[in-house]
N, C-alpha and C. Protein backbone atom coordinates (compact mmCIF):
# COMPACT_ATOMS: atom_id res chain seq x y z
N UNK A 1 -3.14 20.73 -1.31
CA UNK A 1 -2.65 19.52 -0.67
C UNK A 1 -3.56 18.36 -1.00
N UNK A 2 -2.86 17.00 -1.05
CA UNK A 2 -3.87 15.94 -1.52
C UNK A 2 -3.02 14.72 -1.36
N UNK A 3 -3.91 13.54 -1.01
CA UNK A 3 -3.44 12.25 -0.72
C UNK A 3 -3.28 11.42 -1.99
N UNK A 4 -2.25 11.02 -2.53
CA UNK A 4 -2.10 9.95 -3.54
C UNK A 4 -2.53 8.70 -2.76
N UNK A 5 -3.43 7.79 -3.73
CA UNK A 5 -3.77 6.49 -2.92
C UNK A 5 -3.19 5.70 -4.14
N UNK A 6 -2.01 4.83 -4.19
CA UNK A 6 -1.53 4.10 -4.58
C UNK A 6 -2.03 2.43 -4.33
N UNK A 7 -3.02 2.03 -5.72
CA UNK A 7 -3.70 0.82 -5.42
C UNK A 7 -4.88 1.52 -4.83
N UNK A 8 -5.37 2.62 -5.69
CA UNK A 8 -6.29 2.83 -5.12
C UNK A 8 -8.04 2.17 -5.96
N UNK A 9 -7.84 1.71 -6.86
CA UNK A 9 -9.23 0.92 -7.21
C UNK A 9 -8.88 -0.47 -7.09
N UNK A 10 -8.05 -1.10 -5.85
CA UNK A 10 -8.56 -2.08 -5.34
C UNK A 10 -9.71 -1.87 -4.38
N UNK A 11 -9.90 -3.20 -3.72
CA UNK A 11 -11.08 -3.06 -2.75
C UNK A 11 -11.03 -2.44 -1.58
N UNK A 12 -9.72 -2.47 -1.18
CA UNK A 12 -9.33 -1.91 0.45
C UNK A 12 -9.06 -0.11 -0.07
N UNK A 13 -8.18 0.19 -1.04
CA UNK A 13 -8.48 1.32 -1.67
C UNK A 13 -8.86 1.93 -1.72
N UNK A 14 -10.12 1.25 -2.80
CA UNK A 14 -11.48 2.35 -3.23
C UNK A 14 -12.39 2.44 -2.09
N UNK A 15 -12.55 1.45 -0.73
CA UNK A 15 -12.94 2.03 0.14
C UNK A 15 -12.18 2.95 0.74
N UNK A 16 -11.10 2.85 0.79
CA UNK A 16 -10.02 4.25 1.85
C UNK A 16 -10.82 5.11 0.96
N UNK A 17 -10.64 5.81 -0.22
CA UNK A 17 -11.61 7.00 -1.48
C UNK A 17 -12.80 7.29 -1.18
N UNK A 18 -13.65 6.31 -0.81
CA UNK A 18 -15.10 7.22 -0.32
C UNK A 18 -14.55 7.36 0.91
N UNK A 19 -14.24 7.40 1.59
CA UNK A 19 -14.10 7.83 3.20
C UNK A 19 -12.95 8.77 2.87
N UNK A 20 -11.95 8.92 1.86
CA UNK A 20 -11.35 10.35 2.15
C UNK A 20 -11.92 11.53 1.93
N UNK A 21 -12.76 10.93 0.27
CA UNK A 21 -13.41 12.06 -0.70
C UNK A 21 -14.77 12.32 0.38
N UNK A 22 -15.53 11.61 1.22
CA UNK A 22 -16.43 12.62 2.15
C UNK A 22 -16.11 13.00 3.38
N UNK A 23 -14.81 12.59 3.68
CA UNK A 23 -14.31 13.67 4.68
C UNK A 23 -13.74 15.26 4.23
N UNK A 24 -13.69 15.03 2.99
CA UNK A 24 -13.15 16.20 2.63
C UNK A 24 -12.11 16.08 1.93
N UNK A 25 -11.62 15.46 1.65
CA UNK A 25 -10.03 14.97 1.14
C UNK A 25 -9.79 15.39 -0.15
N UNK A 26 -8.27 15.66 -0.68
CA UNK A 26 -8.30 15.86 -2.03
C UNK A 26 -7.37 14.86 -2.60
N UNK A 27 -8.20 13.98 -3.11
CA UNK A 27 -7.03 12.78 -3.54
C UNK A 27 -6.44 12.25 -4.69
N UNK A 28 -5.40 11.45 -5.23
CA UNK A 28 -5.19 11.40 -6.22
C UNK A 28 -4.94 9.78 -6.49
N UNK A 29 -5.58 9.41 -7.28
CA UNK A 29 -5.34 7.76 -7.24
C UNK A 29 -4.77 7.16 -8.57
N UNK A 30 -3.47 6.37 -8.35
CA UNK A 30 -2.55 5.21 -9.16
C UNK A 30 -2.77 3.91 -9.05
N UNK A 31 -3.13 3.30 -9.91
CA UNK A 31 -3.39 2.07 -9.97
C UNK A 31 -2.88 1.24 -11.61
N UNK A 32 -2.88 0.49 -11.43
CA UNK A 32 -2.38 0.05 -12.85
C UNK A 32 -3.37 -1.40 -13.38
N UNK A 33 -4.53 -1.49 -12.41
CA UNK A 33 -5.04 -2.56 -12.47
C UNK A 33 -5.08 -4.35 -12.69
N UNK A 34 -3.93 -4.52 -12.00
CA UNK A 34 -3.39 -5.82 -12.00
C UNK A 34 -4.25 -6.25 -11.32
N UNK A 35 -4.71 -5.97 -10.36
CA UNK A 35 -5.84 -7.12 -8.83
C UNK A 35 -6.96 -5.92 -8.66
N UNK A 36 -7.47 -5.06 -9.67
CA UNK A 36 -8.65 -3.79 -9.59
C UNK A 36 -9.53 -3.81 -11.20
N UNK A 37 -10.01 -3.08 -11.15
CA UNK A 37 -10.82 -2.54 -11.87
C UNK A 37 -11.10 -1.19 -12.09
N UNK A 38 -11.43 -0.61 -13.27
CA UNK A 38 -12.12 0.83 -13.45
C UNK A 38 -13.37 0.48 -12.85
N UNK A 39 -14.19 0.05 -12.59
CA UNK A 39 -15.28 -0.39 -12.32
C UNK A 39 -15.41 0.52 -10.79
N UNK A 40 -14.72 0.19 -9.96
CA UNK A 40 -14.44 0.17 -8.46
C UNK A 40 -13.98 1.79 -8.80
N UNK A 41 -13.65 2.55 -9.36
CA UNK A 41 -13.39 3.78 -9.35
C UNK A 41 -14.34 4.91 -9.68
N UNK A 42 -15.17 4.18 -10.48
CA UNK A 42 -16.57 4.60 -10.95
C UNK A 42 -17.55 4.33 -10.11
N UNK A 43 -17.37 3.48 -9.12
CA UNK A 43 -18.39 3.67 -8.03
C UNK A 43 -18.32 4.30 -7.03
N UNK A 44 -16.51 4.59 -6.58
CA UNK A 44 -16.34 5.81 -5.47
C UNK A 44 -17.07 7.08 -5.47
N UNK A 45 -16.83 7.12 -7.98
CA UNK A 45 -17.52 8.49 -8.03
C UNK A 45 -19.25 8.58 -7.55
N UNK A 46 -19.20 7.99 -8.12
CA UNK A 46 -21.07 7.62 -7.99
C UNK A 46 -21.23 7.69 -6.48
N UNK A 47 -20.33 6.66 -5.47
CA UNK A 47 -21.60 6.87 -4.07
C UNK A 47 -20.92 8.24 -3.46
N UNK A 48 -20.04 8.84 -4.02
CA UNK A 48 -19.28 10.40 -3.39
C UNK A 48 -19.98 11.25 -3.92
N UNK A 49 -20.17 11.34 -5.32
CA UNK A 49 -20.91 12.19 -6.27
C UNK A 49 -19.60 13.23 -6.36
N UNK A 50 -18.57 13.00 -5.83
CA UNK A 50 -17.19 13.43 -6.41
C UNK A 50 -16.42 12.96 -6.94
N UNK A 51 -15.39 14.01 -7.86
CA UNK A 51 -14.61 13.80 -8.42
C UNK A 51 -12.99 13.60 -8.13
N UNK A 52 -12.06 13.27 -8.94
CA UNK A 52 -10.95 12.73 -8.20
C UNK A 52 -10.16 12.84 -9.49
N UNK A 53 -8.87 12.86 -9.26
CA UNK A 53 -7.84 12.87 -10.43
C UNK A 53 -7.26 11.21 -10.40
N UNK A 54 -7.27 10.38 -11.60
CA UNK A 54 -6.90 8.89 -11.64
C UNK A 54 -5.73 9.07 -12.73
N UNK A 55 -4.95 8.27 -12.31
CA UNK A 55 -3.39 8.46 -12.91
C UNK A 55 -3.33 6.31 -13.24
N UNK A 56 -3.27 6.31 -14.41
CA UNK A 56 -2.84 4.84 -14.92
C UNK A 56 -1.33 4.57 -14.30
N UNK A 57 -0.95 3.92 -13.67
CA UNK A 57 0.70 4.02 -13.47
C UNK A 57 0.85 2.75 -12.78
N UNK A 58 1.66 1.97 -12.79
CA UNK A 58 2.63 0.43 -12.64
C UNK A 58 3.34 1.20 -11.33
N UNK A 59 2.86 1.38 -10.02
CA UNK A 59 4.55 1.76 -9.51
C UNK A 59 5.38 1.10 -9.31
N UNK A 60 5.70 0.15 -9.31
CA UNK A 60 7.00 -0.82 -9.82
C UNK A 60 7.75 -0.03 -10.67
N UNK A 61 7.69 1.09 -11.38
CA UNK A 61 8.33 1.57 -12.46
C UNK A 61 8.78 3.13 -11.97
N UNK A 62 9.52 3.11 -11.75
CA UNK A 62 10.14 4.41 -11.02
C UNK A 62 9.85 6.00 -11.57
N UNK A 63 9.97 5.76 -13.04
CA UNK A 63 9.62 7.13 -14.00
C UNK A 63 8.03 7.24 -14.02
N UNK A 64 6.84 6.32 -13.75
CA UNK A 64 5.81 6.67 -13.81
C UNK A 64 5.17 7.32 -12.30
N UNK A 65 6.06 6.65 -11.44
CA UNK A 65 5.58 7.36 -9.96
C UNK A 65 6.75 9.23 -9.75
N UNK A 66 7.59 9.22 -10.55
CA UNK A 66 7.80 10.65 -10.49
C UNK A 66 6.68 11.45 -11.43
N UNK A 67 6.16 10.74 -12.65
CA UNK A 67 5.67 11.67 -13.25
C UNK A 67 4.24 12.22 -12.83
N UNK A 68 3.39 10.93 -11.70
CA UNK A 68 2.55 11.07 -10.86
C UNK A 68 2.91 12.00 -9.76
N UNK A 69 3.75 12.40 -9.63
CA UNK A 69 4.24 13.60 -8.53
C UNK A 69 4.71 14.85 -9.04
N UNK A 70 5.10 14.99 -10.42
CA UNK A 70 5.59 16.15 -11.06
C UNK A 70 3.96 16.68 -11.44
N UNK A 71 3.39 15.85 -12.21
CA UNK A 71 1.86 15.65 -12.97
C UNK A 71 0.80 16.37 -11.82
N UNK A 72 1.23 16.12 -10.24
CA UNK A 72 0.10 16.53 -9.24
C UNK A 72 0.86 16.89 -8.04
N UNK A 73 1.16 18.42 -8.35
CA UNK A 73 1.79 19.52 -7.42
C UNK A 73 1.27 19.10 -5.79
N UNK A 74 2.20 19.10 -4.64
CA UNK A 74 1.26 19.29 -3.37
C UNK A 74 0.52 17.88 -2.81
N UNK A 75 1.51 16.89 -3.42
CA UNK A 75 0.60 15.20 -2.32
C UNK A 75 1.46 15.32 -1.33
N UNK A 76 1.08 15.40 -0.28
CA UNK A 76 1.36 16.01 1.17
C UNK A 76 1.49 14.65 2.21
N UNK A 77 0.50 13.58 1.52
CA UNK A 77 0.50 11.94 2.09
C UNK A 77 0.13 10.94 1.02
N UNK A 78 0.47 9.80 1.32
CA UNK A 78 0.45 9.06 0.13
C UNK A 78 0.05 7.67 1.48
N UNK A 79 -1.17 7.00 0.97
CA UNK A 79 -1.36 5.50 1.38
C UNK A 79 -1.35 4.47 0.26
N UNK A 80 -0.29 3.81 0.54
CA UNK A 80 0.27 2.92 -0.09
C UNK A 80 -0.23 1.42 0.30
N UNK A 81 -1.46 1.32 -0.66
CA UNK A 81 -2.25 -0.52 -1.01
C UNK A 81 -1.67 -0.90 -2.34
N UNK A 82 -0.48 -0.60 -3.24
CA UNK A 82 -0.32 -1.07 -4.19
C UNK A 82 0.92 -2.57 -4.20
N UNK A 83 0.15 -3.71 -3.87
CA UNK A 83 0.79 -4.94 -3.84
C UNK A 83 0.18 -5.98 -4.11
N UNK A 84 1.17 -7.08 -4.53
CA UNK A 84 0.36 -8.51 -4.52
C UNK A 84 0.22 -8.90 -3.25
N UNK A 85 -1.15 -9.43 -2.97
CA UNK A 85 -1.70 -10.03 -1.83
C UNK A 85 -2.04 -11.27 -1.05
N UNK A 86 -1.62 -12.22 -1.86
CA UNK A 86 -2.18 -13.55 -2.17
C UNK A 86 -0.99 -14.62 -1.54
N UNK A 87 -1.27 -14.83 -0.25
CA UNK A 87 -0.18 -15.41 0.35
C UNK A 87 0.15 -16.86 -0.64
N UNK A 88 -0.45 -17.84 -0.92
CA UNK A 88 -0.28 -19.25 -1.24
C UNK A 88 0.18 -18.64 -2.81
N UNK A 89 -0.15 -17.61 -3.85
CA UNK A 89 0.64 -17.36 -4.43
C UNK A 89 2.01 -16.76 -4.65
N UNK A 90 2.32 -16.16 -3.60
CA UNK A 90 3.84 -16.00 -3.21
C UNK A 90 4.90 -17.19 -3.35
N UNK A 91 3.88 -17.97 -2.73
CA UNK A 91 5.03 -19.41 -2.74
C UNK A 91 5.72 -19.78 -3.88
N UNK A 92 4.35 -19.88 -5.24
CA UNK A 92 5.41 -20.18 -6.62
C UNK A 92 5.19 -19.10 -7.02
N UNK A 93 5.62 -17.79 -6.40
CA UNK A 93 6.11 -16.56 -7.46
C UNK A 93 6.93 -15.89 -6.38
N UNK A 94 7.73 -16.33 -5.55
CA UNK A 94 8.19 -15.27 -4.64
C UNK A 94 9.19 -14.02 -5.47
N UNK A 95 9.77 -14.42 -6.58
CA UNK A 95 10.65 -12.91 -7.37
C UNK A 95 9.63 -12.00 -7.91
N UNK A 96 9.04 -12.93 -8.27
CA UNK A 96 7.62 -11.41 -8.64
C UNK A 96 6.77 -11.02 -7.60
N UNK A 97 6.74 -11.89 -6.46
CA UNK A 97 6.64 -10.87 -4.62
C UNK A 97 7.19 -10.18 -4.24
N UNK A 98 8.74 -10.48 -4.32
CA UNK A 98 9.51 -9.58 -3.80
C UNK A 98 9.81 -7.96 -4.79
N UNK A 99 9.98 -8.47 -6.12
CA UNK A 99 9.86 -7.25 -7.19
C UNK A 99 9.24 -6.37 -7.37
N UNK A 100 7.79 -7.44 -7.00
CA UNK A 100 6.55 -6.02 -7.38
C UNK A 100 6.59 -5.18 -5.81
N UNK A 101 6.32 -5.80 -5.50
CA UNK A 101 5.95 -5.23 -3.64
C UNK A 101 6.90 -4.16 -2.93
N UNK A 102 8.13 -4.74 -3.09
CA UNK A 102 9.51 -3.84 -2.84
C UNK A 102 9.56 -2.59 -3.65
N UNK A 103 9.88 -2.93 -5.07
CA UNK A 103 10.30 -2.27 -5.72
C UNK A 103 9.03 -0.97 -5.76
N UNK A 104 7.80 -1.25 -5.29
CA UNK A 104 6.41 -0.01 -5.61
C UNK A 104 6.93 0.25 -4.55
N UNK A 105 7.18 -0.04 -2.73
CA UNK A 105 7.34 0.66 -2.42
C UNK A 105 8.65 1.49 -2.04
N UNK A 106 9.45 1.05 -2.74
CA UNK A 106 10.63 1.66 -2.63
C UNK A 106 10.87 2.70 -3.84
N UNK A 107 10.29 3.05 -4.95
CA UNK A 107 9.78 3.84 -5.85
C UNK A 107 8.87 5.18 -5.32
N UNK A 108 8.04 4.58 -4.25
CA UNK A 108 7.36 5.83 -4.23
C UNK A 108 8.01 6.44 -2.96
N UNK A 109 8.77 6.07 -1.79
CA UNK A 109 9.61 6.57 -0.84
C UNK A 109 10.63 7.44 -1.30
N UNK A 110 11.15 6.60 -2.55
CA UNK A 110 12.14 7.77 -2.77
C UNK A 110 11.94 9.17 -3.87
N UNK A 111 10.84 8.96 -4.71
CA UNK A 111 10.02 9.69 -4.60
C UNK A 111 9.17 10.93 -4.02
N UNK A 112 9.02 10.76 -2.67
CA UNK A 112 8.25 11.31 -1.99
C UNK A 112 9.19 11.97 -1.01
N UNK A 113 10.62 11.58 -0.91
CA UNK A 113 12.29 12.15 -0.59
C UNK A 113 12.24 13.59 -1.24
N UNK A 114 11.96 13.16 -2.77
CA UNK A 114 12.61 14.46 -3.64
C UNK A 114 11.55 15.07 -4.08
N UNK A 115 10.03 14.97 -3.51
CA UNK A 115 9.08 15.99 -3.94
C UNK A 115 8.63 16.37 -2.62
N UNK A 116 9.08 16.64 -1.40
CA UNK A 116 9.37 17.03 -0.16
C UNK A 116 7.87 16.53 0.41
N UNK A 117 7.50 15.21 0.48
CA UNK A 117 6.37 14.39 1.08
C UNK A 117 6.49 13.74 1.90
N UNK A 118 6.35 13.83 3.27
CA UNK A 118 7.06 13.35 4.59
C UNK A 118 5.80 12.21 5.07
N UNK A 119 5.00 12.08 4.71
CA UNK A 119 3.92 11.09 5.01
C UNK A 119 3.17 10.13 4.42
N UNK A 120 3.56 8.77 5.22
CA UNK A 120 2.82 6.98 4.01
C UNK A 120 2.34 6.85 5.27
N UNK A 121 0.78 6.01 4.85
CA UNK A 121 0.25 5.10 5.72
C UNK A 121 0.31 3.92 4.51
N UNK A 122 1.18 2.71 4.86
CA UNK A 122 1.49 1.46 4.57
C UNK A 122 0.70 0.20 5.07
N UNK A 123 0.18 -0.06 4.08
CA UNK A 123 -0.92 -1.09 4.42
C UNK A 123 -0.16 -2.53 4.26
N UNK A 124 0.33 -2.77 5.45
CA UNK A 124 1.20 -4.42 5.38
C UNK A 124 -0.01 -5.17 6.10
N UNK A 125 0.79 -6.07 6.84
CA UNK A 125 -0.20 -7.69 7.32
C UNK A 125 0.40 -7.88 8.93
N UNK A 126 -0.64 -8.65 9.46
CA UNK A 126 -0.41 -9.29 10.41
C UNK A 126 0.24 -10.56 10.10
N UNK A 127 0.44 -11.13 9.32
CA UNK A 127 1.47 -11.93 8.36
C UNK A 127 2.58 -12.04 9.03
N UNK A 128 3.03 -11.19 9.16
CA UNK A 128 4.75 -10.53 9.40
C UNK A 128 4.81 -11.15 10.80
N UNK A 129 3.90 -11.09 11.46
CA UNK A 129 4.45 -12.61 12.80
C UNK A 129 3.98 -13.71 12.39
N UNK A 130 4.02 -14.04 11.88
CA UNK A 130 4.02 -15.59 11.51
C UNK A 130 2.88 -16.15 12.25
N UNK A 131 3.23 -17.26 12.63
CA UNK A 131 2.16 -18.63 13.92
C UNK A 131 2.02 -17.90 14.51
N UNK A 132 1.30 -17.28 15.35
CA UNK A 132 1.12 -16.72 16.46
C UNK A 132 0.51 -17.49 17.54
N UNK A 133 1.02 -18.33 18.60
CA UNK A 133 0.26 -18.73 19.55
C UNK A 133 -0.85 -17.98 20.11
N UNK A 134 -1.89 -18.87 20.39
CA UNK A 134 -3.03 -18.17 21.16
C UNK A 134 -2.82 -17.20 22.63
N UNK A 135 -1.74 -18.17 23.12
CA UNK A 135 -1.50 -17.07 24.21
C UNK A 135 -1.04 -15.66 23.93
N UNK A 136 -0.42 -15.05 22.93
CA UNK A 136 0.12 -13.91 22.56
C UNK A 136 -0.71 -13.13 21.62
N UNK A 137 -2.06 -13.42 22.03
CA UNK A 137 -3.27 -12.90 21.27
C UNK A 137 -4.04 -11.60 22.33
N UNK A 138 -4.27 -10.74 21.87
CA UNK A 138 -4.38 -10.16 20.75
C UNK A 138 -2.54 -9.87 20.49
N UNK A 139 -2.58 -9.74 19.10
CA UNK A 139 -1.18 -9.38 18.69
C UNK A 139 -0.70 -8.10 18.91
N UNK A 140 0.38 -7.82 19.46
CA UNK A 140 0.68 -6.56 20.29
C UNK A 140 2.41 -5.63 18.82
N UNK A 141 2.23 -4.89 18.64
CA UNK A 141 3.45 -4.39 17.72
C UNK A 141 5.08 -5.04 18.42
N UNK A 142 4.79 -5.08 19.73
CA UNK A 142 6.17 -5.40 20.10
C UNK A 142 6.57 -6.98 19.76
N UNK A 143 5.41 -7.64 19.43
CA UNK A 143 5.93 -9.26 19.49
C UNK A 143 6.85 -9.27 18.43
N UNK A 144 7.78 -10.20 18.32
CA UNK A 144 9.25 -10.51 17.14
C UNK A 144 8.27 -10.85 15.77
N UNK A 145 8.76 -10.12 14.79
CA UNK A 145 7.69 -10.83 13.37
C UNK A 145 9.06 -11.71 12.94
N UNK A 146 8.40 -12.47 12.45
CA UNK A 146 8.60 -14.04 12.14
C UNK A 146 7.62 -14.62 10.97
N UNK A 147 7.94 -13.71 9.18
CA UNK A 147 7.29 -14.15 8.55
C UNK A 147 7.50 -15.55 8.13
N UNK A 148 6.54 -16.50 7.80
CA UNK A 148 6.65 -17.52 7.07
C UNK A 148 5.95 -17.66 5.80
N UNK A 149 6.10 -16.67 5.22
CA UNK A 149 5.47 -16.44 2.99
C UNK A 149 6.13 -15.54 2.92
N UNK A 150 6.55 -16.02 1.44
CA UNK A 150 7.07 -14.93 0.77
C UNK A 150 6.36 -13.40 0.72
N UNK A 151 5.15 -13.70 0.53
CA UNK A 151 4.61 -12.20 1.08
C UNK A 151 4.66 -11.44 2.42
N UNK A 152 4.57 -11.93 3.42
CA UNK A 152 4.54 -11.69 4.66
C UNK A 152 6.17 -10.98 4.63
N UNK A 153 6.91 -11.80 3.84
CA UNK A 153 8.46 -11.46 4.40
C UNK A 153 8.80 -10.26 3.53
N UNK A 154 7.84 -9.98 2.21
CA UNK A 154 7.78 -8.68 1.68
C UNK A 154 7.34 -7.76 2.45
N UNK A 155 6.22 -8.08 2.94
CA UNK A 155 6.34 -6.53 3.80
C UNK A 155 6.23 -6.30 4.92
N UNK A 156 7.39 -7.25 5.74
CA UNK A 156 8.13 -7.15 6.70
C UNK A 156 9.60 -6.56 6.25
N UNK A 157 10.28 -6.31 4.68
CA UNK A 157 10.93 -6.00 4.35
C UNK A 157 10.64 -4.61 4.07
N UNK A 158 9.49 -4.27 3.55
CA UNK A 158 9.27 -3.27 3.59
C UNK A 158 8.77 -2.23 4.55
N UNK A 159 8.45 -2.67 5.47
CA UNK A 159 8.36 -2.07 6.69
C UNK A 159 10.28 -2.09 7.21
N UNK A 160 10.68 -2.50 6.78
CA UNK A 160 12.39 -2.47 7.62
C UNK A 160 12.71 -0.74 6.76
N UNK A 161 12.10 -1.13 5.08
CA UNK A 161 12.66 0.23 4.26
C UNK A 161 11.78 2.06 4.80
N UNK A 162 10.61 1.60 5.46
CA UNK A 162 9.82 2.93 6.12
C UNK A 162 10.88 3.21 7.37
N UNK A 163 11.41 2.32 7.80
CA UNK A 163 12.04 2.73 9.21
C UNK A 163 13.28 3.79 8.47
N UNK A 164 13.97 3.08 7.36
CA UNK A 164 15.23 3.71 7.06
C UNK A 164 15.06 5.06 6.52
N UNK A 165 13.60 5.03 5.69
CA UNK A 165 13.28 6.39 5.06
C UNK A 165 13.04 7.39 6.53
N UNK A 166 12.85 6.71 7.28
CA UNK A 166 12.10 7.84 8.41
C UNK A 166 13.24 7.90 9.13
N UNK A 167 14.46 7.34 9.38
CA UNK A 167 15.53 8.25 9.90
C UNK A 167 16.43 8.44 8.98
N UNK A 168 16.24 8.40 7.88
CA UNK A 168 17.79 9.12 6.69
C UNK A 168 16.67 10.58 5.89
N UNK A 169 15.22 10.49 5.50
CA UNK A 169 15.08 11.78 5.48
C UNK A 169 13.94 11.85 5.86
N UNK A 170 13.20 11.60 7.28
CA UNK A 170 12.34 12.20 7.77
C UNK A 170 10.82 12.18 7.44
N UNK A 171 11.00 11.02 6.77
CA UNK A 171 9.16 10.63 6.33
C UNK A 171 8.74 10.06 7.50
N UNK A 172 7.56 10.26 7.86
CA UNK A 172 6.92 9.24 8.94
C UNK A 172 6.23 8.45 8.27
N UNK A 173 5.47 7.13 9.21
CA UNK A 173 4.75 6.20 8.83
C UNK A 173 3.85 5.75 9.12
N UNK A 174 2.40 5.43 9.22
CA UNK A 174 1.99 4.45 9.62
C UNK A 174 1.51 3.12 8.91
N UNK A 175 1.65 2.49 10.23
CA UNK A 175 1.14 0.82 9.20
C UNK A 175 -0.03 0.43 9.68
N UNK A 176 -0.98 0.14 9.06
CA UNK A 176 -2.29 -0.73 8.68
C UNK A 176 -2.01 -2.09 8.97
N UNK A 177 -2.13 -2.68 9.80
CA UNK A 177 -1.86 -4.06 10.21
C UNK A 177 -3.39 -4.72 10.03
N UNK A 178 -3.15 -5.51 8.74
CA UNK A 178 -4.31 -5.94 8.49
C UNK A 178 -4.39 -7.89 8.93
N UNK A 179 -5.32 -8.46 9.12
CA UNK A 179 -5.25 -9.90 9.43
C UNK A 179 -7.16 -10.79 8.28
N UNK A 180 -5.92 -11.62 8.28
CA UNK A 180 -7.33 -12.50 7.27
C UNK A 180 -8.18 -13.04 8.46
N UNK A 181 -8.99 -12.76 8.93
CA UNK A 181 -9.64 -13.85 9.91
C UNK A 181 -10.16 -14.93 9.49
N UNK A 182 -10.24 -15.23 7.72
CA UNK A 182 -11.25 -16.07 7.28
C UNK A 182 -10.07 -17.76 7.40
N UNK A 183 -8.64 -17.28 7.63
CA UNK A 183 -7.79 -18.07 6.81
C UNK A 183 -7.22 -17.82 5.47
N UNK A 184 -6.43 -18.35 5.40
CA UNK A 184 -6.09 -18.69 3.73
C UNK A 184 -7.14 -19.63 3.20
N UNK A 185 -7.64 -18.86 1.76
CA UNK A 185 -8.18 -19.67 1.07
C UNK A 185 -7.13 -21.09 -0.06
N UNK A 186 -8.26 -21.58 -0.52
CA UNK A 186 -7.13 -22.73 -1.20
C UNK A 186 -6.96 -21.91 -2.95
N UNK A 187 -5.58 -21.31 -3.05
CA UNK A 187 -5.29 -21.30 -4.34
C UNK A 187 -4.78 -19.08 -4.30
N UNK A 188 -4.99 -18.83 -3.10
CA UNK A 188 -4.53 -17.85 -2.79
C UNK A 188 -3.00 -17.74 -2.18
């Protein structure tokens, strides 16, 4: 049994990798290096002093995330960081937001349908509510999301597609609700 980490030599990633690989974990990591590095994968090995199986793969591309599942018998869970991140670039690229982001994770769901893998932890945003007044702080799962970026509304879309996978065949989910505290930077 073993965890595929999809986007796994990004930064949020390759940290999930040392914390699986010294808990014990047996993992398998896809990345295609659009927003990563080999660099960041070579240091999991180094501060783990373990090893790991790394698979080159685009999942945007449907035939490379089956062959990452035919290729590695037994991924039992899959955490899914493989997306563009960059809210202020969404704005002038929202088809290549919605394309890349959707389409990886709707590639590896269905996927993970037909190699009998019932478990994603989905790393979306606190994004997905939009403005949040101060009074409705801390942010609670029940508040209405109300993205305003094209990214935010990606994976608030994609969180709509975990719900459908988890009642048409039984994958569960969790989501990583992550928040920028710094702000948006200028040119992100």
């Amino acid at each position: 049994m073993s965890i595929l980490v999809s986007g796994g030599a990004g930064y949020i990633g390759s940290h999930t990798c040392v914390e699986l690989l010294n808990a014990g974990y047996d993992i398998v990591v896809a990345d295609n290096y659009y927003n990563s590095c080999p660099e960041a994968l070579k240091r999991v090995r180094e501060i783990t002093g373990k090893d790991f199986k790394f698979v080159e793969a685009d999942m945007t591309d449907h035939a490379a995330v089956e062959k990452v599942f035919a290729e590695n018998p037994g991924i039992d869970c899959v955490i899914q960081f493989a997306a563009y991140k960059a809210v202020g670039e969404s704005v002038s690229k929202p088809i290549e937001y919605y394309s890349n982001n959707l389409n990886c994770t709707l590639n590896i769901l269905d996927v993970m349908r037909r190699y009998d893998c019932h478990n994603i932890i989905f790393s979306s945003s606190a994004a997905t509510y939009g403005d949040v007044a101060d009074s409705a702080l801390p942010i609670s799962e029940t508040l209405p999301q109300q993205p305003l970026s094209f990214y935010a509304l990606t994976k608030k879309t994609a969180e709509n597609y975990l719900e459908l996978y988890r009642l048409a065949y039984g994958i569960d989910y969790v989501i990583l609700r992550f928040a920028n505290v710094y702000g948006e930077r200028q040119g992100d």
